[in-house]
C-alpha atoms as a PDB file:
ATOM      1  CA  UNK A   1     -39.173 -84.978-150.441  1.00  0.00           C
ATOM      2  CA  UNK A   2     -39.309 -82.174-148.241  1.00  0.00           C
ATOM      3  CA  UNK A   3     -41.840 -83.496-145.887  1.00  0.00           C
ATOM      4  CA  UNK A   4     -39.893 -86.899-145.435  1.00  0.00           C
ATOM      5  CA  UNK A   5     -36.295 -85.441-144.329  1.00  0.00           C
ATOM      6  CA  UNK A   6     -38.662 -83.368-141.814  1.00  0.00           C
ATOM      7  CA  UNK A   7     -39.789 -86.901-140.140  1.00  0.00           C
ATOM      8  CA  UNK A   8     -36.472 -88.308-140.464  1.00  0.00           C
ATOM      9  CA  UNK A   9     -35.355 -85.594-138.510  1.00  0.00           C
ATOM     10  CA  UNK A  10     -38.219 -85.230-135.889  1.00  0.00           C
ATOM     11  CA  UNK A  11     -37.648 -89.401-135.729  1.00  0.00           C
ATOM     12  CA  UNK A  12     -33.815 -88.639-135.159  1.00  0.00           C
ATOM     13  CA  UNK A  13     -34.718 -85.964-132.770  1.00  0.00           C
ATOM     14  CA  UNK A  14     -37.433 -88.067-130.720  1.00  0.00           C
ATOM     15  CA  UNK A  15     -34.857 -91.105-130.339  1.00  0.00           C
ATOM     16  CA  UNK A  16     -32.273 -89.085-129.345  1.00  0.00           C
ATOM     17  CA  UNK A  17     -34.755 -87.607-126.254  1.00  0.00           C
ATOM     18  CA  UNK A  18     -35.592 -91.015-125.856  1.00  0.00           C
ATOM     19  CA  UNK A  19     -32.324 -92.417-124.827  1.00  0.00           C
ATOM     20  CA  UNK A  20     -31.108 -89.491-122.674  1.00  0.00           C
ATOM     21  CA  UNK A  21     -34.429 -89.660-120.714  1.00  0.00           C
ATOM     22  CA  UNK A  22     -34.222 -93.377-120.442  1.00  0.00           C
ATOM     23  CA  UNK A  23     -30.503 -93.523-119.432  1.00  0.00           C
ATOM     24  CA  UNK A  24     -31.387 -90.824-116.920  1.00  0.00           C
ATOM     25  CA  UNK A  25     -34.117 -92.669-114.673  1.00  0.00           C
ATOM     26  CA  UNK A  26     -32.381 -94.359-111.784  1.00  0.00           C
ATOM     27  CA  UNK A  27     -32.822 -98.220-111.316  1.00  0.00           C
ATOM     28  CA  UNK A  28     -35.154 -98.272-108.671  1.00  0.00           C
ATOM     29  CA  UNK A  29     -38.036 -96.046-111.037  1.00  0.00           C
ATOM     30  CA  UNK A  30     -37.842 -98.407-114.214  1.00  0.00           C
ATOM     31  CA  UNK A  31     -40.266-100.641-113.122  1.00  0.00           C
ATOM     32  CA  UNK A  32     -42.878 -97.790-112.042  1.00  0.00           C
ATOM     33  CA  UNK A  33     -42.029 -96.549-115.467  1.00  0.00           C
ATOM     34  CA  UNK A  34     -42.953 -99.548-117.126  1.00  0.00           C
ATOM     35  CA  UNK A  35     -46.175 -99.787-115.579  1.00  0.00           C
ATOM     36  CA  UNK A  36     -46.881 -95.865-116.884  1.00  0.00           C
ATOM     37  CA  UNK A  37     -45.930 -97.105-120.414  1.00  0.00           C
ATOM     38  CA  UNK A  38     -48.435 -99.312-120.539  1.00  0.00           C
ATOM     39  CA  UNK A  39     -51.048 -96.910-121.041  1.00  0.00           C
ATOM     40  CA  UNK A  40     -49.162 -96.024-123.764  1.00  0.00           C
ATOM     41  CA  UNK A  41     -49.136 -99.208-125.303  1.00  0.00           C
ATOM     42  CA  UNK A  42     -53.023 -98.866-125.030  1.00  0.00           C
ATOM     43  CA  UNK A  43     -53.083 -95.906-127.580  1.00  0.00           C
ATOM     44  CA  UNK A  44     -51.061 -97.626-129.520  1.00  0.00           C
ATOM     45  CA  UNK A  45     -52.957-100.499-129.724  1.00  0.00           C
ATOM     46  CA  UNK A  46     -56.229 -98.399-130.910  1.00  0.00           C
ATOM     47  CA  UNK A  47     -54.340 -96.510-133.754  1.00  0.00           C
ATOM     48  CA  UNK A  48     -53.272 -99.987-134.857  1.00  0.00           C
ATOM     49  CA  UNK A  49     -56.425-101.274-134.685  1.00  0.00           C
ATOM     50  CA  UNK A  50     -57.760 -98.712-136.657  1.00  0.00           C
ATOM     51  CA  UNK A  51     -54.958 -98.976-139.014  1.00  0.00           C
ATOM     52  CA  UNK A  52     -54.985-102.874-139.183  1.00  0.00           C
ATOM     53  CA  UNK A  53     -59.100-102.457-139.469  1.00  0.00           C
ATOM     54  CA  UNK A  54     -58.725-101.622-143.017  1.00  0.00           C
ATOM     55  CA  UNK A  55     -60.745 -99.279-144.700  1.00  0.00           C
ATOM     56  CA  UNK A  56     -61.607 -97.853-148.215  1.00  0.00           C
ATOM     57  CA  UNK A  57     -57.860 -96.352-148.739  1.00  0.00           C
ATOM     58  CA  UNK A  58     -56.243 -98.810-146.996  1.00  0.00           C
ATOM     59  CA  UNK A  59     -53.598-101.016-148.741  1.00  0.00           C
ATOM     60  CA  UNK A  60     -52.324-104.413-147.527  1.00  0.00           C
ATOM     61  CA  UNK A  61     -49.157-103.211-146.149  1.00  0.00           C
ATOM     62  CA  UNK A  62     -51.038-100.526-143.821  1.00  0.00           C
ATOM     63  CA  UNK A  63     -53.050-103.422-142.406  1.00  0.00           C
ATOM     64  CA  UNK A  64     -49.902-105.593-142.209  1.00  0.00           C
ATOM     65  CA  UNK A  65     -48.241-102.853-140.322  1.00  0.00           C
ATOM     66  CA  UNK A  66     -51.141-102.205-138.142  1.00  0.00           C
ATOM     67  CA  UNK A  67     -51.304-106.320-137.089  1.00  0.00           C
ATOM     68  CA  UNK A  68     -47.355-105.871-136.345  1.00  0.00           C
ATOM     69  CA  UNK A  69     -48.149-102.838-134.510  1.00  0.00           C
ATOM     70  CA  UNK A  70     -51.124-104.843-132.325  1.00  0.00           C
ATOM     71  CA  UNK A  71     -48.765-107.742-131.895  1.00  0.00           C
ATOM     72  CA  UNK A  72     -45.650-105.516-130.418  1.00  0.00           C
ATOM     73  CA  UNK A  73     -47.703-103.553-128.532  1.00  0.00           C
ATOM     74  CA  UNK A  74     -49.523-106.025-126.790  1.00  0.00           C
ATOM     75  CA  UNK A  75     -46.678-108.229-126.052  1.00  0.00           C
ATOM     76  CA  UNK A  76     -45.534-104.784-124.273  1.00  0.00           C
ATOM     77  CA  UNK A  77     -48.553-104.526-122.456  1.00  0.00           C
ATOM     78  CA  UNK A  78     -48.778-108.341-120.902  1.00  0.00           C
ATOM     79  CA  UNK A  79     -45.022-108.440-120.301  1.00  0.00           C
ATOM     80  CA  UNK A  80     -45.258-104.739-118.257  1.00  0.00           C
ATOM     81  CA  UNK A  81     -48.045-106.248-116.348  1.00  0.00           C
ATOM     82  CA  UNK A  82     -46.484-109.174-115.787  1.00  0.00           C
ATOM     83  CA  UNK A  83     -43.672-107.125-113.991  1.00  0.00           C
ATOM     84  CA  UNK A  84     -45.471-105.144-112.583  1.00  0.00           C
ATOM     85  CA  UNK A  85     -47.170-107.797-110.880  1.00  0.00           C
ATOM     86  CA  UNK A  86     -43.903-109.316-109.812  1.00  0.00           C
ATOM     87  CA  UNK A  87     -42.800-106.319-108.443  1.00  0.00           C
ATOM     88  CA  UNK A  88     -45.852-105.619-106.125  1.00  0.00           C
ATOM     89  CA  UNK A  89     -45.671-109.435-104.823  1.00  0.00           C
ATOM     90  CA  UNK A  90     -42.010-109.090-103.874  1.00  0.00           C
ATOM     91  CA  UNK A  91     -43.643-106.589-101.232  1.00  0.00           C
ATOM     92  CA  UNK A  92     -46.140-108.332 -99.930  1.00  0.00           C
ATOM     93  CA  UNK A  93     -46.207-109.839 -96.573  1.00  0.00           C
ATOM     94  CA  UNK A  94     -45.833-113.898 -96.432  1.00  0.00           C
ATOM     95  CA  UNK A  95     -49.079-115.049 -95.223  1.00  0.00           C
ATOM     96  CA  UNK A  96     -48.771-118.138 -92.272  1.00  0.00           C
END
């Protein structure tokens, strides 16, 4: 019981940091941050992957949680690209 009010509180703690660090970042760096969380939706997408691989100790909800995980994640990544991409061809010169 111990252990589990300890990450509730380091989960509080780390959304809390979250949001003031978000809501900090002026308008014109959210889209280079975007791009840096992608590579962060990469990790995540391995320790899904491993979770969603399954294993000996593995039960059905860990690999249920680890295909939500690859789904969410990856969504993340194509739609940061995406953006990203948009981004960089808004300052691109018009070709004749």
């Amino acid at each position: 019981m111990e252990l589990f009010i300890i990450s509730i509180t380091i989960f509080v703690l780390a959304l809390f940091v979250g949001y003031e660090i978000i809501t900090k970042v002026p308008p014109n760096l959210h889209t280079p941050l975007m791009s840096g969380s992608n590579a962060i939706s990469g990790i995540t997408v391995i320790g899904a992957i491993l979770s969603a691989g399954g294993g000996e100790n593995t039960t059905g909800f860990s690999t249920f949680l680890g295909l939500l995980a690859i789904i969410f994640a990856t969504i993340n990544i194509v739609g940061g690209f995406m953006v990203t991409n948009r981004m960089l061809r808004m300052f691109k010169k018009k070709g004749k």
